[in-house]
Protein backbone atom coordinates (compact mmCIF):
# COMPACT_ATOMS: atom_id res chain seq x y z
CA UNK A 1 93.78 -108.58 168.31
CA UNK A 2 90.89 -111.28 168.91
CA UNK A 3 92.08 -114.58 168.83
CA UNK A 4 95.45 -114.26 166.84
CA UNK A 5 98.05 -115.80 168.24
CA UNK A 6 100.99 -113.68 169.76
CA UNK A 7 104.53 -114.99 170.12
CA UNK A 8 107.68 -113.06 172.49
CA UNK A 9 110.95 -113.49 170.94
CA UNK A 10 114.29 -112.08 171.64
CA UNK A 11 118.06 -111.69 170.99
CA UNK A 12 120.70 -114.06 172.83
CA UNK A 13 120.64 -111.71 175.76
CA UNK A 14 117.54 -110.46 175.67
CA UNK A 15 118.04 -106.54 175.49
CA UNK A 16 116.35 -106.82 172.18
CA UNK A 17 112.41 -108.10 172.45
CA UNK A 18 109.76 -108.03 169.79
CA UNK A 19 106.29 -110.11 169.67
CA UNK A 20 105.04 -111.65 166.41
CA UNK A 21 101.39 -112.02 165.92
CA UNK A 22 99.31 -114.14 163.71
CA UNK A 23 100.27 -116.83 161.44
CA UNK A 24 103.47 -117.33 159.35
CA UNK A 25 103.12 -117.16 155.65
CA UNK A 26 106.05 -119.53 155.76
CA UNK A 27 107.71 -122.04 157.72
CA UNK A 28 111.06 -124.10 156.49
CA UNK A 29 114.93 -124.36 156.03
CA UNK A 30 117.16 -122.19 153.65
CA UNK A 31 120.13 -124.14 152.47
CA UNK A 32 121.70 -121.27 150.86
CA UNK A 33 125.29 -119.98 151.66
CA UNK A 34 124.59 -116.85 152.91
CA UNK A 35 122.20 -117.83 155.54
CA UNK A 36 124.37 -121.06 156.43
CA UNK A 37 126.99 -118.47 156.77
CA UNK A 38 125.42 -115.73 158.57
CA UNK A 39 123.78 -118.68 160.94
CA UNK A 40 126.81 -120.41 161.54
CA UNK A 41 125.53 -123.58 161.10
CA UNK A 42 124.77 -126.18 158.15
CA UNK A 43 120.50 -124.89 158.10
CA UNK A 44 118.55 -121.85 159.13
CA UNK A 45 115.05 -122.72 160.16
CA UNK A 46 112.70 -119.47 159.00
CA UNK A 47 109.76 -118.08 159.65
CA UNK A 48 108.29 -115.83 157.32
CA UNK A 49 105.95 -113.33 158.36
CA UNK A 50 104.29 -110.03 156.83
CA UNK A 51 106.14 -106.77 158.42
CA UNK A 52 103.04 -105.66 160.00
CA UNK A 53 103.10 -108.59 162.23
CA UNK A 54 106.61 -107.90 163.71
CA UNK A 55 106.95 -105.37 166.20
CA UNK A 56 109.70 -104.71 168.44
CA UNK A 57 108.76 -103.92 172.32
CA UNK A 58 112.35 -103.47 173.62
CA UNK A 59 115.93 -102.50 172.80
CA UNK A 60 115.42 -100.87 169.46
CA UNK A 61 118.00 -99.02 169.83
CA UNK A 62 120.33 -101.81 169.99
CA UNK A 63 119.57 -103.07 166.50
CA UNK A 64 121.95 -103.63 164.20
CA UNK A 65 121.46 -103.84 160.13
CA UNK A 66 123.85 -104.94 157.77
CA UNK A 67 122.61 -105.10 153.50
CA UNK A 68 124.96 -107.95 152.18
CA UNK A 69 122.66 -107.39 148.76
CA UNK A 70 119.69 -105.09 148.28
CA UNK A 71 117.34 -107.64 149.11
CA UNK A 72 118.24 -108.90 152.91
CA UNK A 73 118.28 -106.52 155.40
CA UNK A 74 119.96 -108.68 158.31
CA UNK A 75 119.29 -107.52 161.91
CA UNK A 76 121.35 -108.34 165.22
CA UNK A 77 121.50 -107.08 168.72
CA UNK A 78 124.46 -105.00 168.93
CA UNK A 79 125.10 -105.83 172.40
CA UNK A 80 125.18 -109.59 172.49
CA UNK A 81 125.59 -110.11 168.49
CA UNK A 82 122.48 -112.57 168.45
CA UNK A 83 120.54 -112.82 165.21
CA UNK A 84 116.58 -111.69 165.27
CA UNK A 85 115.75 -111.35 161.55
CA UNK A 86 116.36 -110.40 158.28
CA UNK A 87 113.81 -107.91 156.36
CA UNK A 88 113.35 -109.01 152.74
CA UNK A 89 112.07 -105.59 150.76
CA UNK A 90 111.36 -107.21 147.43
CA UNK A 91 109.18 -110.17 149.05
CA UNK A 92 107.24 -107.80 151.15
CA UNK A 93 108.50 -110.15 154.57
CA UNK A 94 110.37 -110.16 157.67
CA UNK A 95 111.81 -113.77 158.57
CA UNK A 96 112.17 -114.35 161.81
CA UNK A 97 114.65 -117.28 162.85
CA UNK A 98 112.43 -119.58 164.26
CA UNK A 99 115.09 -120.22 166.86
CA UNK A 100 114.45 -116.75 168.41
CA UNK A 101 110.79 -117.33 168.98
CA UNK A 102 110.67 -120.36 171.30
CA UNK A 103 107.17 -120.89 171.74
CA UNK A 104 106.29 -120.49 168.13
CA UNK A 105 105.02 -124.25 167.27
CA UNK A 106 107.92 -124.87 164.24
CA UNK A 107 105.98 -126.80 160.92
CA UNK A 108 108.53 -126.86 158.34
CA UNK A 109 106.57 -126.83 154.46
CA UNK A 110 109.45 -126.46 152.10
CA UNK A 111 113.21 -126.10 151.95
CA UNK A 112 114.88 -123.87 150.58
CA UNK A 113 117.96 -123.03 147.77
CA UNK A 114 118.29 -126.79 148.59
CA UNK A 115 120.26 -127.38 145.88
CA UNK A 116 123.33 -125.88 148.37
CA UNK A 117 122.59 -128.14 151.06
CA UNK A 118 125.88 -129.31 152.50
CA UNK A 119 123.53 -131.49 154.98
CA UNK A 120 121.14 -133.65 153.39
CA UNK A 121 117.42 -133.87 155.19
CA UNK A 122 115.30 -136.67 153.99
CA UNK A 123 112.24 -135.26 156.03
CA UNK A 124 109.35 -135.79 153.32
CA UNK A 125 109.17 -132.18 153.23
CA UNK A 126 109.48 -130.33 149.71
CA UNK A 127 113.11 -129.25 148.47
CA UNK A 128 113.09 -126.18 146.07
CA UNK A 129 116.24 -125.52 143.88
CA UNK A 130 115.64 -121.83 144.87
CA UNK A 131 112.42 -120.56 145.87
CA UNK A 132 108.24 -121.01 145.29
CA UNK A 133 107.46 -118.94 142.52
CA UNK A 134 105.21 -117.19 144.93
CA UNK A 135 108.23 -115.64 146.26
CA UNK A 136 109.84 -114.93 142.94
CA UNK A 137 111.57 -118.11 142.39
CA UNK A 138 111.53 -120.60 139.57
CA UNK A 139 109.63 -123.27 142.04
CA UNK A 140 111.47 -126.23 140.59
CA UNK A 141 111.94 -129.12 143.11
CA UNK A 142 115.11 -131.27 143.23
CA UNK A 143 115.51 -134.77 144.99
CA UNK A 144 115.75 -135.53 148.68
């Protein structure tokens, strides 16, 4: 592994573990309803990360999956219900909710679907209507 970085992470009670390694791809906020909704809360912070770089050291068994739409796979601990992350097939990533991993030093670049926002963040960073067209996204930018 040489001098990549390696992060621990885990569910709410910690039966589920996993270590990412490396760098991000991606680091911001998705405004869009589904994530506010599956967070509970007005923001997800994400970290985006290739699928290689996730692994899971404990309580695999305890995962849960549920496939709103064939491109988020959403995974929770079945024992304590906390969110870990969601597998995106079609992007080729894994985000992992930056609040899961909290040693992982957070530097938002972009926000998200931010034309959903229901809470305004005049941060400087970038605000995408959807997504980079890196990711398969128009890459228009609306207003802070």
């Amino acid at each position: 592994m040489g001098n990549e970085n390696n992060y621990s992470g885990s569910c709410f009670c910690g039966a589920v573990q996993f270590t990412v390694t490396g760098e991000p791809v991606a680091m911001g906020y998705c405004h869009c309803d589904s994530c506010r909704r599956w967070s509970a809360g007005p923001v997800n912070a994400f970290t985006l990360w290739k699928p290689d770089a996730v692994r899971v050291t404990r309580g695999a068994e305890n995962i849960g999956t549920y496939n709103k739409t064939k491109s988020s796979y959403r995974k929770w601990c079945k024992l304590c219900g906390g969110h870990i992350f969601t597998e995106h097939p079609g992007m080729g990533l894994t985000d992992v909710y930056a609040a899961v991993i909290p040693d992982l030093p957070f530097k938002p670049g972009v926000h998200v679907h931010y034309q959903e926002s229901v809470l305004p963040i005049k941060d400087g960073v970038a605000k995408q209507k959807d997504v980079p067209k890196e990711m398969g996204g128009s890459g228009a930018s609306v207003a802070e």
